[in-house]
N, C-alpha and C. Protein backbone atom coordinates (compact mmCIF):
# COMPACT_ATOMS: atom_id res chain seq x y z
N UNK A 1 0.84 -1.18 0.00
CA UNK A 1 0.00 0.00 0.00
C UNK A 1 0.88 1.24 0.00
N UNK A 2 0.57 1.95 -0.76
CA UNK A 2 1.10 3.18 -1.03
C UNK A 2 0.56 4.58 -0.66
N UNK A 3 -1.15 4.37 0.07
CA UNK A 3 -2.02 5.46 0.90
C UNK A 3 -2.57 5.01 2.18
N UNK A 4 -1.27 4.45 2.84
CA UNK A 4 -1.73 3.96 4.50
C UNK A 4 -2.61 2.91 4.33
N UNK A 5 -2.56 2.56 3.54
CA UNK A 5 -3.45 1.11 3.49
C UNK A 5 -5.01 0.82 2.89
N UNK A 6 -5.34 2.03 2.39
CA UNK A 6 -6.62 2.17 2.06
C UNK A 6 -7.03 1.12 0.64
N UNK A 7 -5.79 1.25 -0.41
CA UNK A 7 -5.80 0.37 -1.39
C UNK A 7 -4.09 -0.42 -1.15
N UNK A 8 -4.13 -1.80 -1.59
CA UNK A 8 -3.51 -2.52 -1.67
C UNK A 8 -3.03 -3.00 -3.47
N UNK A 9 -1.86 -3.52 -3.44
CA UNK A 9 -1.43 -4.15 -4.35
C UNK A 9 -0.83 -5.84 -4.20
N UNK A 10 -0.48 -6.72 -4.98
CA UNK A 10 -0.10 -7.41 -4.60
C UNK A 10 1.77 -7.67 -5.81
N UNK A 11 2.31 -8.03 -4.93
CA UNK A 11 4.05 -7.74 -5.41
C UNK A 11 4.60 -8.88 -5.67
N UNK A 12 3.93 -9.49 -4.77
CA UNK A 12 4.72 -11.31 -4.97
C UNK A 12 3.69 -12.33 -3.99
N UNK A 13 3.37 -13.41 -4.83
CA UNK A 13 2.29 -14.40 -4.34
C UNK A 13 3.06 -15.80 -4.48
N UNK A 14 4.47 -16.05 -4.77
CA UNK A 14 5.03 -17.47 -4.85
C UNK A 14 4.91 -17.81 -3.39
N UNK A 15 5.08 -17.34 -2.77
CA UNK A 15 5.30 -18.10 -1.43
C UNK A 15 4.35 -17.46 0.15
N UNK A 16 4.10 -18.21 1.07
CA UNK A 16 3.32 -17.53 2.06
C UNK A 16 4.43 -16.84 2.63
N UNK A 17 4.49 -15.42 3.10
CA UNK A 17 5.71 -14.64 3.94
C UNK A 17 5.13 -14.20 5.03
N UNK A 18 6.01 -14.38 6.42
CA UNK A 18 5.91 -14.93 7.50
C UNK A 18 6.99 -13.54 8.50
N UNK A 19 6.96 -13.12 9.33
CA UNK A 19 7.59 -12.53 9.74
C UNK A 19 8.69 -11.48 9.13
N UNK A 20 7.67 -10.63 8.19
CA UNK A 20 8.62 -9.76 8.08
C UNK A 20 9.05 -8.57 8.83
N UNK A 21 10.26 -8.44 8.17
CA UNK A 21 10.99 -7.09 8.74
C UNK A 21 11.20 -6.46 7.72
N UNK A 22 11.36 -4.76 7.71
CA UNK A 22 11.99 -4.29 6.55
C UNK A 22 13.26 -3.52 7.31
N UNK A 23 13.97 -2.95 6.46
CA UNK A 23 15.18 -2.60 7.00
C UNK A 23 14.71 -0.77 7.39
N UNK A 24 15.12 -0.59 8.38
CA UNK A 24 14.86 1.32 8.56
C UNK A 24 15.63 2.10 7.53
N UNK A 25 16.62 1.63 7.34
CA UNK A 25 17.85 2.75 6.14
C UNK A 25 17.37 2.57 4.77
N UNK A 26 17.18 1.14 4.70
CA UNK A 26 16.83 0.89 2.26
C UNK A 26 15.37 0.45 3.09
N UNK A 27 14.14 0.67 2.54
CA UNK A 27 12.77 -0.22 2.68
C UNK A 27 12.91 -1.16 1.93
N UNK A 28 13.42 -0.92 0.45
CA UNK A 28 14.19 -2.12 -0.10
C UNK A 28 14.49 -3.29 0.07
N UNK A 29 14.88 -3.26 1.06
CA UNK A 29 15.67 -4.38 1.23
C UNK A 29 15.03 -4.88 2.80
N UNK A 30 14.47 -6.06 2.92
CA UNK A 30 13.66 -6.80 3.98
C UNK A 30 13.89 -8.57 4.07
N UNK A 31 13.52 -8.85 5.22
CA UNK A 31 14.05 -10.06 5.79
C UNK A 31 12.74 -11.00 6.28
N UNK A 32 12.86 -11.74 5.63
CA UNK A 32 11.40 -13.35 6.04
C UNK A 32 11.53 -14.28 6.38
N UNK A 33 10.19 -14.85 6.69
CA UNK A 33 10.28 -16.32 6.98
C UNK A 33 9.78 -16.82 5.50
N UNK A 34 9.88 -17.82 4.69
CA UNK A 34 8.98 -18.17 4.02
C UNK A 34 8.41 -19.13 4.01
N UNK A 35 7.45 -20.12 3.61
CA UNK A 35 6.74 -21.59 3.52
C UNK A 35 7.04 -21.84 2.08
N UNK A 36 7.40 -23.04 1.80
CA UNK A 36 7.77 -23.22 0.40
C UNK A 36 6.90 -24.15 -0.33
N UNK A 37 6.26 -24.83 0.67
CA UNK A 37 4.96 -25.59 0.06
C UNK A 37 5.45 -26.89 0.37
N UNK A 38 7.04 -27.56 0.46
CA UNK A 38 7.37 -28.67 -0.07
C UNK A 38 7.75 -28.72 1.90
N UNK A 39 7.38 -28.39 2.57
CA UNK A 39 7.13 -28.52 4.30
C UNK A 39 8.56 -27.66 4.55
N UNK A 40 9.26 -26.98 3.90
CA UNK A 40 10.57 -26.15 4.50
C UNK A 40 10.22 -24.67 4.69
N UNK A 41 10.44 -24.74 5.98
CA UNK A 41 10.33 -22.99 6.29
C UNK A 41 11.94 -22.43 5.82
N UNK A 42 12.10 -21.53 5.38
CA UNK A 42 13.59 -21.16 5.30
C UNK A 42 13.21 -19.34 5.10
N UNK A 43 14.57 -18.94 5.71
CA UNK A 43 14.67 -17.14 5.66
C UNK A 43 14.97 -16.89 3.82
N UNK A 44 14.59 -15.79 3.65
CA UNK A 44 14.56 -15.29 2.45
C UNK A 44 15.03 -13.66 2.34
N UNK A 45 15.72 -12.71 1.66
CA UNK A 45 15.61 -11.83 1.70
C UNK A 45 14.97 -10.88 0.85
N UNK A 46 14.84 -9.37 0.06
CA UNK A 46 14.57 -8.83 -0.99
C UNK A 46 15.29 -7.93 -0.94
N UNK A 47 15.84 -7.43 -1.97
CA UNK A 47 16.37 -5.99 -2.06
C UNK A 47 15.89 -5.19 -2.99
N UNK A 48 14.64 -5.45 -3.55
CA UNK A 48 13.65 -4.89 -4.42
C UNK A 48 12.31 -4.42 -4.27
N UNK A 49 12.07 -4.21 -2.58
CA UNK A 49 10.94 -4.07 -1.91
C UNK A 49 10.06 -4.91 -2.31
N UNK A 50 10.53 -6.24 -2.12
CA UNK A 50 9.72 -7.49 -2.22
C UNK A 50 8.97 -7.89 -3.54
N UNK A 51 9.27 -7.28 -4.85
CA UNK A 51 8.98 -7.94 -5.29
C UNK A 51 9.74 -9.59 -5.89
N UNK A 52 10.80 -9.80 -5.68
CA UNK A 52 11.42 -10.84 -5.71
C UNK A 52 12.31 -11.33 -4.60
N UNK A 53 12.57 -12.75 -4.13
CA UNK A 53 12.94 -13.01 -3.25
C UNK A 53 14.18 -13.83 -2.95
N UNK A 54 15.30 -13.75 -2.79
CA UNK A 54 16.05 -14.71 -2.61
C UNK A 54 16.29 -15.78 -1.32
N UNK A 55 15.84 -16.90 -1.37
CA UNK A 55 15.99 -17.47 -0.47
C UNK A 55 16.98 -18.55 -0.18
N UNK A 56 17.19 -19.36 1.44
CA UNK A 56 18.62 -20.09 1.60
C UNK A 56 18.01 -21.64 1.56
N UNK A 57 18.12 -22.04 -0.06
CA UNK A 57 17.70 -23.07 -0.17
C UNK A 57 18.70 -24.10 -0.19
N UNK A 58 19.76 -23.80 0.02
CA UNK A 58 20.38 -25.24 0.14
C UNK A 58 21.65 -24.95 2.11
N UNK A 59 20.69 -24.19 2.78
CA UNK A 59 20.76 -24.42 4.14
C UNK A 59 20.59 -25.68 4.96
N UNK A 60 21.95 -26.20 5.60
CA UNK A 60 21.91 -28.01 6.30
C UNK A 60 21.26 -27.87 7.38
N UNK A 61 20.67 -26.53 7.51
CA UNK A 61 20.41 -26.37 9.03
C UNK A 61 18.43 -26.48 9.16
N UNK A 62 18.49 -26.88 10.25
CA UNK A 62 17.03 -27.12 10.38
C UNK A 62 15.88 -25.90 10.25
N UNK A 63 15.06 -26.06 10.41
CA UNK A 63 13.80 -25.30 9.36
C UNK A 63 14.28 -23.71 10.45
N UNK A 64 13.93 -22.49 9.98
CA UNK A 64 13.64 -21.03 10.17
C UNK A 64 12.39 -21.34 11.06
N UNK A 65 12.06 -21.23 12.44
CA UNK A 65 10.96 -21.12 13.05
C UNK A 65 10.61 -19.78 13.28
N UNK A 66 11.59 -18.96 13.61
CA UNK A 66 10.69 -17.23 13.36
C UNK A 66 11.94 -16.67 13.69
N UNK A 67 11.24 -15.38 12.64
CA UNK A 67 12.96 -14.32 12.36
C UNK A 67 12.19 -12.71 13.13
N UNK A 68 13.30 -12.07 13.62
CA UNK A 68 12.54 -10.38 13.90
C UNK A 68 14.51 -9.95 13.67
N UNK A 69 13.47 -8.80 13.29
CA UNK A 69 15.27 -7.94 12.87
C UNK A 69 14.66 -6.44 14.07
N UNK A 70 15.85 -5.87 14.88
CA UNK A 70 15.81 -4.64 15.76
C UNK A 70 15.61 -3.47 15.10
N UNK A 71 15.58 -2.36 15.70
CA UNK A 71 15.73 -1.02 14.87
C UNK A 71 17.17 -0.89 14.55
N UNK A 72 17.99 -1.40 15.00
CA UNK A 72 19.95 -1.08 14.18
C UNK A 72 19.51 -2.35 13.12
N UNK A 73 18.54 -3.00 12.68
CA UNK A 73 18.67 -4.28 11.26
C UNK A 73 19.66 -5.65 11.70
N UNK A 74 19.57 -5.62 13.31
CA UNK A 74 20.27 -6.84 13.60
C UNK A 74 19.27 -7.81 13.19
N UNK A 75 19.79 -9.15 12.42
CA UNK A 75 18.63 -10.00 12.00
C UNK A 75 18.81 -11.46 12.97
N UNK A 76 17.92 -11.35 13.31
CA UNK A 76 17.70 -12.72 14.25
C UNK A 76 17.17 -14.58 13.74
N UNK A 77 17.82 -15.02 13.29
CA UNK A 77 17.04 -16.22 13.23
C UNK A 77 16.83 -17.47 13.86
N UNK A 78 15.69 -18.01 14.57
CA UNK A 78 15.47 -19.18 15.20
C UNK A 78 15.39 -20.45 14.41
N UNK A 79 16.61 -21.37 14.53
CA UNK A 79 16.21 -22.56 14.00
C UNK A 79 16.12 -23.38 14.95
N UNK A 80 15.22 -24.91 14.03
CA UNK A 80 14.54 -25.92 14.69
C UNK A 80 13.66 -26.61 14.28
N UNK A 81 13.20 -27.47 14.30
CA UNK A 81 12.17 -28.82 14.36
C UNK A 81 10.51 -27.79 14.58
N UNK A 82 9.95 -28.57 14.68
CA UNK A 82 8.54 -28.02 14.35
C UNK A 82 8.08 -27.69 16.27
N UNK A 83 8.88 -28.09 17.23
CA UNK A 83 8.72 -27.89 18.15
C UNK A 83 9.57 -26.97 18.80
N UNK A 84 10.88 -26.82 18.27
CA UNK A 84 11.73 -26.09 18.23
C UNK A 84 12.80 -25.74 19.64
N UNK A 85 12.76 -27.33 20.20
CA UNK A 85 13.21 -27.55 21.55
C UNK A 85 14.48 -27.61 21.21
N UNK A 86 14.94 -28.12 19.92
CA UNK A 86 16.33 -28.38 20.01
C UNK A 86 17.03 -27.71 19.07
N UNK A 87 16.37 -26.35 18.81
CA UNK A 87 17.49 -24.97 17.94
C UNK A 87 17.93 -24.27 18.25
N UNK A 88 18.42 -23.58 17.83
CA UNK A 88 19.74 -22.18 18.01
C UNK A 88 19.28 -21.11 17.43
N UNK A 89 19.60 -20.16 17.85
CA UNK A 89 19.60 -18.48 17.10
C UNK A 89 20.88 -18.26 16.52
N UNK A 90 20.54 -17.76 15.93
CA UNK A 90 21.59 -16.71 15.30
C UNK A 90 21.26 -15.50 14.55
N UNK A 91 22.44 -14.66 14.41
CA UNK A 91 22.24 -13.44 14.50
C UNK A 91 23.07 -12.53 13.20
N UNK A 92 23.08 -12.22 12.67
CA UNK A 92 23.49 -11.24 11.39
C UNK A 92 23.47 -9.91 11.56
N UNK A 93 24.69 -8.87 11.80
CA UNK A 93 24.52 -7.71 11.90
C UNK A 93 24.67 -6.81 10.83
N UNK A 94 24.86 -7.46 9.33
CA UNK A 94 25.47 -7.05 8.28
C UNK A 94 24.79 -8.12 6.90
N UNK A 95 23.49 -7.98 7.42
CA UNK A 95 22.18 -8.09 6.17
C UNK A 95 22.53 -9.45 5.87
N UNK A 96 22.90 -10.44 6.59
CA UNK A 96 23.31 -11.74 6.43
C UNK A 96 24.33 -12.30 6.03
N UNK A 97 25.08 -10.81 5.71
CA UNK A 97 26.80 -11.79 5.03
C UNK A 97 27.13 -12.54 6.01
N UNK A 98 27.70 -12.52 7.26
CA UNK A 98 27.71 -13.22 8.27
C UNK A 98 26.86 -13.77 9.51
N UNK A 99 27.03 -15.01 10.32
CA UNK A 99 26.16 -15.43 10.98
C UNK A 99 27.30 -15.32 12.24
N UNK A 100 26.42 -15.31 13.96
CA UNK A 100 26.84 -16.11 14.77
C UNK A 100 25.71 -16.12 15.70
N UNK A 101 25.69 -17.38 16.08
CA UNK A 101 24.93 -17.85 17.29
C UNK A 101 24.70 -17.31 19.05
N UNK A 102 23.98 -16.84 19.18
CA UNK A 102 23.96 -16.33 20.36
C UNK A 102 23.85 -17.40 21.45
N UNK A 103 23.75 -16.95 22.87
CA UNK A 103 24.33 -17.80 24.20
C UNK A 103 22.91 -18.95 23.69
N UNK A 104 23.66 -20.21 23.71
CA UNK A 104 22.58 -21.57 24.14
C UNK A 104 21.99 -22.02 25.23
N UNK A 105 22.09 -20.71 26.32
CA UNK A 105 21.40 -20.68 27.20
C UNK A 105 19.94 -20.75 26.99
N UNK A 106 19.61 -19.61 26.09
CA UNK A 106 18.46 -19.15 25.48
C UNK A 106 17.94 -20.13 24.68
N UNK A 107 19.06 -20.81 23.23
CA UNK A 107 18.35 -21.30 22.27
C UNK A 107 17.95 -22.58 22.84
N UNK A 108 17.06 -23.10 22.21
CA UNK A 108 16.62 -24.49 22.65
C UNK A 108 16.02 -24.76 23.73
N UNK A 109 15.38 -23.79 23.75
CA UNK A 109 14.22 -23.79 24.60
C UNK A 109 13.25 -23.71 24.24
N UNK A 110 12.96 -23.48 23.48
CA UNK A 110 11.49 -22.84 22.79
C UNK A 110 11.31 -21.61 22.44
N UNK A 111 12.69 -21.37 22.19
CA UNK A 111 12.13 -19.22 22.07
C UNK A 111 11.52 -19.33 20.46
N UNK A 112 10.95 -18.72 20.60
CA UNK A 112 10.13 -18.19 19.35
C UNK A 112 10.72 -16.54 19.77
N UNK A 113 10.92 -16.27 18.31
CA UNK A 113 11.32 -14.68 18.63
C UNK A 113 10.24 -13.41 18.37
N UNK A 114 9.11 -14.54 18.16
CA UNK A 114 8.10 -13.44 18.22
C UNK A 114 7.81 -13.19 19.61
N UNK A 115 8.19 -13.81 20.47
CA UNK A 115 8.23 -13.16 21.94
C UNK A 115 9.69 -13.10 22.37
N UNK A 116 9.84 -11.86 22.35
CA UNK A 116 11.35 -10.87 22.76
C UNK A 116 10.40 -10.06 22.87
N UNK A 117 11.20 -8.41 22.92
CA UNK A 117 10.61 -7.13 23.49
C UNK A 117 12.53 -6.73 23.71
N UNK A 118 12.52 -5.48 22.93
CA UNK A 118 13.99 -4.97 23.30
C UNK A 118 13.34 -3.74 24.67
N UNK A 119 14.24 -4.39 25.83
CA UNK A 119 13.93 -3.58 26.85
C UNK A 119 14.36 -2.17 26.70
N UNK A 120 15.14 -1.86 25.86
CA UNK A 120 15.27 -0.22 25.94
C UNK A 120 14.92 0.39 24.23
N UNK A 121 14.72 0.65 23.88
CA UNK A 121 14.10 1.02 22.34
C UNK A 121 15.60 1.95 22.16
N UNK A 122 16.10 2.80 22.94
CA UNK A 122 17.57 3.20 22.14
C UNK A 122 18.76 2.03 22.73
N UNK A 123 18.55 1.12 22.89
CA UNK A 123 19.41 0.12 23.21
C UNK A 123 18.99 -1.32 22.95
N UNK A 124 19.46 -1.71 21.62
CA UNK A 124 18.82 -2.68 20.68
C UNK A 124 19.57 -4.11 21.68
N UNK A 125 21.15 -3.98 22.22
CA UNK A 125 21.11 -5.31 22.80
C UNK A 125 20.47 -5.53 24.13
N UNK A 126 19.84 -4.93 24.83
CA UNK A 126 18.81 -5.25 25.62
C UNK A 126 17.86 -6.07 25.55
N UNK A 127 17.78 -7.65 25.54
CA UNK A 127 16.85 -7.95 24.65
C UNK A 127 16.15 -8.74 25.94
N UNK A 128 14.60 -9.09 25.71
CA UNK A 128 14.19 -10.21 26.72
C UNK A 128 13.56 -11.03 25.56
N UNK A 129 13.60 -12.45 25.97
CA UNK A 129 13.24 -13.70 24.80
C UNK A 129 12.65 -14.21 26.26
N UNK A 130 10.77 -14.85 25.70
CA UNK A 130 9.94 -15.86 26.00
C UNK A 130 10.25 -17.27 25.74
N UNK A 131 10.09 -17.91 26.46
CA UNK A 131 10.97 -19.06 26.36
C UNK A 131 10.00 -20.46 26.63
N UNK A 132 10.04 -21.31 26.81
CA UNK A 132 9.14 -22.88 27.21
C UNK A 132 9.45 -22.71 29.25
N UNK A 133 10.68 -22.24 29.32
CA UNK A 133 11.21 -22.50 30.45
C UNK A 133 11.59 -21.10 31.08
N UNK A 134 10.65 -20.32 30.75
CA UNK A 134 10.46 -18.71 31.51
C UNK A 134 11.14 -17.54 30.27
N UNK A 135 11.83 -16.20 31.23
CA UNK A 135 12.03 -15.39 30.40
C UNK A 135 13.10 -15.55 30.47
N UNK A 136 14.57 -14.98 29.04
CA UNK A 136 15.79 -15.05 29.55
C UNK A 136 15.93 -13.47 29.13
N UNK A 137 17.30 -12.93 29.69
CA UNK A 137 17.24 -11.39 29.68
C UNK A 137 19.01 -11.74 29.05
N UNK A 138 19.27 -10.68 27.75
CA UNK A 138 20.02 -10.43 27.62
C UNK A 138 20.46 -8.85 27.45
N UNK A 139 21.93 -8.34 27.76
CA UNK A 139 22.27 -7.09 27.60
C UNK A 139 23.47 -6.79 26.37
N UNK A 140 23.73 -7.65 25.98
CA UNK A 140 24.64 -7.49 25.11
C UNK A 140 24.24 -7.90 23.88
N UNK A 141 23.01 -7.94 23.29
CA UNK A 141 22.80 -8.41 22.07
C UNK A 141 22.66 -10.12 22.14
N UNK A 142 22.66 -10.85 23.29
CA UNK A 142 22.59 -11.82 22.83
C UNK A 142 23.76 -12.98 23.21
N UNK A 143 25.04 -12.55 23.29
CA UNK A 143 26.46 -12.97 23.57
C UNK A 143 26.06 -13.66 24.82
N UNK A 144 25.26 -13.39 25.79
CA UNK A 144 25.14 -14.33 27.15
C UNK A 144 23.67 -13.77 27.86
N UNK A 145 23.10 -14.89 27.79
CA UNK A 145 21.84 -14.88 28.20
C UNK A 145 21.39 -15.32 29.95
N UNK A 146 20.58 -14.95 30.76
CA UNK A 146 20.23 -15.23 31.97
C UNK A 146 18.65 -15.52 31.82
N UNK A 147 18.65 -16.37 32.55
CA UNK A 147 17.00 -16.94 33.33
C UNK A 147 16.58 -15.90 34.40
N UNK A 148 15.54 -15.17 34.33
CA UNK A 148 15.04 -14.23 35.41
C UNK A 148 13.61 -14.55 35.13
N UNK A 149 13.59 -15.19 36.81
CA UNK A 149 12.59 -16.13 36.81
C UNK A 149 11.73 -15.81 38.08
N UNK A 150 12.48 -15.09 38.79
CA UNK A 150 12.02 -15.21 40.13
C UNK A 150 10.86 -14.51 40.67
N UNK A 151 9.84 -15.23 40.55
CA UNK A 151 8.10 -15.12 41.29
C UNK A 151 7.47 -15.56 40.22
N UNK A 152 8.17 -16.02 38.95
CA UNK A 152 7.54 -16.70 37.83
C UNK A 152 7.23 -18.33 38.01
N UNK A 153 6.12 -18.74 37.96
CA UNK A 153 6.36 -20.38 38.23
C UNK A 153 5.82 -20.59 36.11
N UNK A 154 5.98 -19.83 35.59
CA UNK A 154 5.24 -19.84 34.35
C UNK A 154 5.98 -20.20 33.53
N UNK A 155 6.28 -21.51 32.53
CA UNK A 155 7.51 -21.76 31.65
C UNK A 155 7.14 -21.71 30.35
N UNK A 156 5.68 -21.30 30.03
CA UNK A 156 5.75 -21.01 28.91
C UNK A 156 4.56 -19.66 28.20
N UNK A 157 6.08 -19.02 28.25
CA UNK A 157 5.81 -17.17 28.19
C UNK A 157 5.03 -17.45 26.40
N UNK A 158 3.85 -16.58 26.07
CA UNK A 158 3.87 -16.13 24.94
C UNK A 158 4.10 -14.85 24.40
N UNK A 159 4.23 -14.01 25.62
CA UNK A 159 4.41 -12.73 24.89
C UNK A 159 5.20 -11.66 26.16
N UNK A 160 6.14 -10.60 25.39
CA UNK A 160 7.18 -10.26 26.82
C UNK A 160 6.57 -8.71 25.48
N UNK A 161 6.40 -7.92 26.69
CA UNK A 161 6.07 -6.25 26.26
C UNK A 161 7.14 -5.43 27.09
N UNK A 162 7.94 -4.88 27.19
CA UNK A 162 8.15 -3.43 28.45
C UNK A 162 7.70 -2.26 27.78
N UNK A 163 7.44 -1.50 28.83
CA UNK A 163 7.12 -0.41 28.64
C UNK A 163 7.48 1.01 27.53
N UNK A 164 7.38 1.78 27.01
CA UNK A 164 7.82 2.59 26.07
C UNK A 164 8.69 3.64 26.66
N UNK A 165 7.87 3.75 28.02
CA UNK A 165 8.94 5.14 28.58
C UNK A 165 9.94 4.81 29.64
N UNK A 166 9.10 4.05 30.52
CA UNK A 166 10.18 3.01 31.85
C UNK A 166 10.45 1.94 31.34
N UNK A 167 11.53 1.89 30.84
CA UNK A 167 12.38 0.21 31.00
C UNK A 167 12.40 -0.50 31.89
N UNK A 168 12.29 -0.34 33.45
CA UNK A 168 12.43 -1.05 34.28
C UNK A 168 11.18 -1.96 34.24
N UNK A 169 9.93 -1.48 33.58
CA UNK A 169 8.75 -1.99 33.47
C UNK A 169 8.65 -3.10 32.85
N UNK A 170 8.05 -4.65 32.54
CA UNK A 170 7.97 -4.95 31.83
C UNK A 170 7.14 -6.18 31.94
N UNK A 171 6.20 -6.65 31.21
CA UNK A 171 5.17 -7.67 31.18
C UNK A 171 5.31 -8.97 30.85
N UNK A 172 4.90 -9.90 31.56
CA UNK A 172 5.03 -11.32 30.34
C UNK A 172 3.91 -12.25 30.72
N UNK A 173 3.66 -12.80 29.49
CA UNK A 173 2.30 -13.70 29.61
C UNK A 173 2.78 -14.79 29.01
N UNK A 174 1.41 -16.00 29.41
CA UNK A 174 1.56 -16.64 28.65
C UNK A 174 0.17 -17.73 29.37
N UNK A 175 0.81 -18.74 29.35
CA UNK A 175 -0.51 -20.23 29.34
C UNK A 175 -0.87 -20.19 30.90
N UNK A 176 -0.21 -19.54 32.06
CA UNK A 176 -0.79 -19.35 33.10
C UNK A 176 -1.10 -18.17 34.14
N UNK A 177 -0.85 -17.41 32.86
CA UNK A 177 -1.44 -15.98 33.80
C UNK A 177 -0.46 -14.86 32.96
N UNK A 178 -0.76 -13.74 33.90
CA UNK A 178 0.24 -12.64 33.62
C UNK A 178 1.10 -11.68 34.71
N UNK A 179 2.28 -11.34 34.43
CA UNK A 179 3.60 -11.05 35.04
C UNK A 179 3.87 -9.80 35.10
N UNK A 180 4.46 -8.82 35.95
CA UNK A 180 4.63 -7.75 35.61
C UNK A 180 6.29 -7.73 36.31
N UNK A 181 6.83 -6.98 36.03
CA UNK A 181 8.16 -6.40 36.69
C UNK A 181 8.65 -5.17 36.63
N UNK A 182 9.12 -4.51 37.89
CA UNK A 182 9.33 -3.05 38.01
C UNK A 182 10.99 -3.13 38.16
N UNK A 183 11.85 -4.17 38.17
CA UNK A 183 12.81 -3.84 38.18
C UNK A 183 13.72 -4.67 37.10
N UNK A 184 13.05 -4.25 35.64
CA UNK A 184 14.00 -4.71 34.81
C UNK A 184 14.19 -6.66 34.64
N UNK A 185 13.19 -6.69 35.06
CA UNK A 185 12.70 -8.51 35.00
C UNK A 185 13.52 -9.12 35.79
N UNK A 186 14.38 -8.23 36.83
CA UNK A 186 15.08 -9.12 38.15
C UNK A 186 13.89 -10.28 38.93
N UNK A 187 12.90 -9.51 39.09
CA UNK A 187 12.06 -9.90 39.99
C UNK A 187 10.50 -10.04 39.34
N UNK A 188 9.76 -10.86 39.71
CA UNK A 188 8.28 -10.85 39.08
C UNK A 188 7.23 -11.07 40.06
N UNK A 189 5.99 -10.32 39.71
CA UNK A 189 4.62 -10.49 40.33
C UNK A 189 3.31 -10.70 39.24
N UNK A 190 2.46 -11.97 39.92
CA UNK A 190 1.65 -12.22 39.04
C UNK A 190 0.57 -11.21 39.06
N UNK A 191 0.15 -11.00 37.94
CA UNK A 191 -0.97 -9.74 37.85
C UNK A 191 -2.26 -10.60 37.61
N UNK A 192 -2.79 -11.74 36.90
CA UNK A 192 -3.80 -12.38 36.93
C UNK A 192 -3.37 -13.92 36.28
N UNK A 193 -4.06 -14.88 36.74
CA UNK A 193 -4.00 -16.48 36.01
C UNK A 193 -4.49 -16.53 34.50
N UNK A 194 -5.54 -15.54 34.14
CA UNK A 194 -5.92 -15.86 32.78
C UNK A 194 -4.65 -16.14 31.89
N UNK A 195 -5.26 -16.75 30.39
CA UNK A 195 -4.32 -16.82 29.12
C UNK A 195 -3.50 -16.20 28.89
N UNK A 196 -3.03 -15.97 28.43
CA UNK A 196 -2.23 -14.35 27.58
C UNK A 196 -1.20 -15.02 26.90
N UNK A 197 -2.20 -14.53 24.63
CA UNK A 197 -1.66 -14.84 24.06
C UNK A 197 -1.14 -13.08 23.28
N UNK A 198 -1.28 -11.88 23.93
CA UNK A 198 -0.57 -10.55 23.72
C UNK A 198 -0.72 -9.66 24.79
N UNK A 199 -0.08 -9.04 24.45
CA UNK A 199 0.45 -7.84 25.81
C UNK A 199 0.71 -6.07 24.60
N UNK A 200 0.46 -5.36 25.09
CA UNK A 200 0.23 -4.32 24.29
C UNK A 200 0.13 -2.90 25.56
N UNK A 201 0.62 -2.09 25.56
CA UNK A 201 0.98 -0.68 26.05
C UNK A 201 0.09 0.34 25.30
N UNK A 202 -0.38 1.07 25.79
CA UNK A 202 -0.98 2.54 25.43
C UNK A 202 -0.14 3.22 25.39
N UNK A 203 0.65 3.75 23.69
CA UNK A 203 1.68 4.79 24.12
C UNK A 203 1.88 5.86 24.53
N UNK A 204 0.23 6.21 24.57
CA UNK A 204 0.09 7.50 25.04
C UNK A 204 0.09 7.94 26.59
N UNK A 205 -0.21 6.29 27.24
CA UNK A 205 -0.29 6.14 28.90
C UNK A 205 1.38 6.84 29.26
C-alpha cells in the first residue's frame, strides 16, 4: 500500500511470507520467513521491496521457526524442528553476510522470537526472549543470556512487552497468567492467572 493502506497491491504471491521485517535505512531491502509448500520454512531476503525473493535453499540447518530484525537491522534467526526444543539463534549484523549464534542458554528452549521485546528502544542489545522455560534477559545483544525467573512459576511465556517510557517496566504472559516487573525482570509479580496470548501498552499512557 502506497495510501496507509486504504488500497492494496499485490508484489509477490510465490510463497506464504511470514515474519517480516523491513530494513529502517533501504525499505528495499527486507528479511522473512517463508513456507515453500514442499514442508521447509527457510529465511529469504529482498532488495527490491519485495517484489522478488532470494531465499537459503540449500541451508543443512534445520527449518527457520521465526525471524525479527531490531531497529539497528540486527537479523535474528530461530532454527529448529517443528517444536523447536532443540534450535539455536543466530544473528546477522550485516544483512546476512555473516552469521553467529547467540548464548545456548536461550536457544533451545522454545524461544520463538516473536516473543522478545527490546527492553530499551535506544538500546537494541537489551533484549528479553519468551521461552518454554520462563524469560531469559540479555544485555549485550545476545552474547550471554540469563534466566530471570524469580516469582515466575510460568515456563511457557507467549508474549514479553516493556514499557515505552520506563524500561524497568515490563510484562510477560503466557498459558498461566500474567507477570509484571518493576525492576528490569530481576524480579516478578503475578498480575492475573488468565491466558495471555498478547500484551500491548498505550503509548500515550
Amino acid at each position: 500500500s502506497i495510501d496507509g493502506g486504504i488500497e492494496w497491491q499485490i508484489i509477490n504471491n510465490e510463497f506464504p511470507i511470514y515474519d517480516l521485517s523491513i530494513n529502517p535505512y533501504n525499505n528495499q531491502n527486507m528479511w522473512a520467513t517463508i513456507y515453500t509448500g514442499w514442508l521447509d520454512w527457510l529465511s529469504a531476503y529482498t532488495i527490491d521491496g519485495g517484489y522478488t525473493w532470494t531465499a537459503d535453499w540449500y541451508n543443512p540447518n534445520p527449518w527457520i521457526t521465526s525471524l525479527y530484525a531490531d531497529t539497528d537491522y540486527n537479523v535474528y534467526l530461530a532454527e529448529g524442528w517443528e517444536d523447536a526444543l532443540d534450535g539455536n539463534v543466530k544473528k546477522s549484523s550485516d544483512n546476512g553476510n555473516t552469521w553467529k549464534y547467540i548464548d545456548s542458554l536461550c536457544a533451545g528452549r522454545g524461544v520463538n522470537l516473536r516473543n522478545r521485546c527490546e527492553a530499551n528502544k535506544g538500546n537494541t542489545n537489551n533484549i528479553f526472549f519468551g521461552t518454554y522455560c520462563g524469560v531469559y534477559v540479555s544485555y549485550n545483544g545476545g552474547q550471554n543470556c540469563k534466566l530471570e525467573n524469580t516469582g515466575i512459576y510460568n515456563f511457557y511465556i507467549k508474549k514479553i512487552e516493556a514499557h515505552p517510557y520506563k524500561k524497568e517496566i515490563v510484562y510477560a504472559g503466557g498459558n498461566q497468567g500474567l507477570w509484571k516487573s518493576i525492576d528490569g525482570c530481576l524480579s516478578w509479580n503475578q498480575i492475573n492467572e488468565e491466558y495471555i496470548s498478547s500484551i500491548k501498552f498505550d503509548p500515550k499512557q
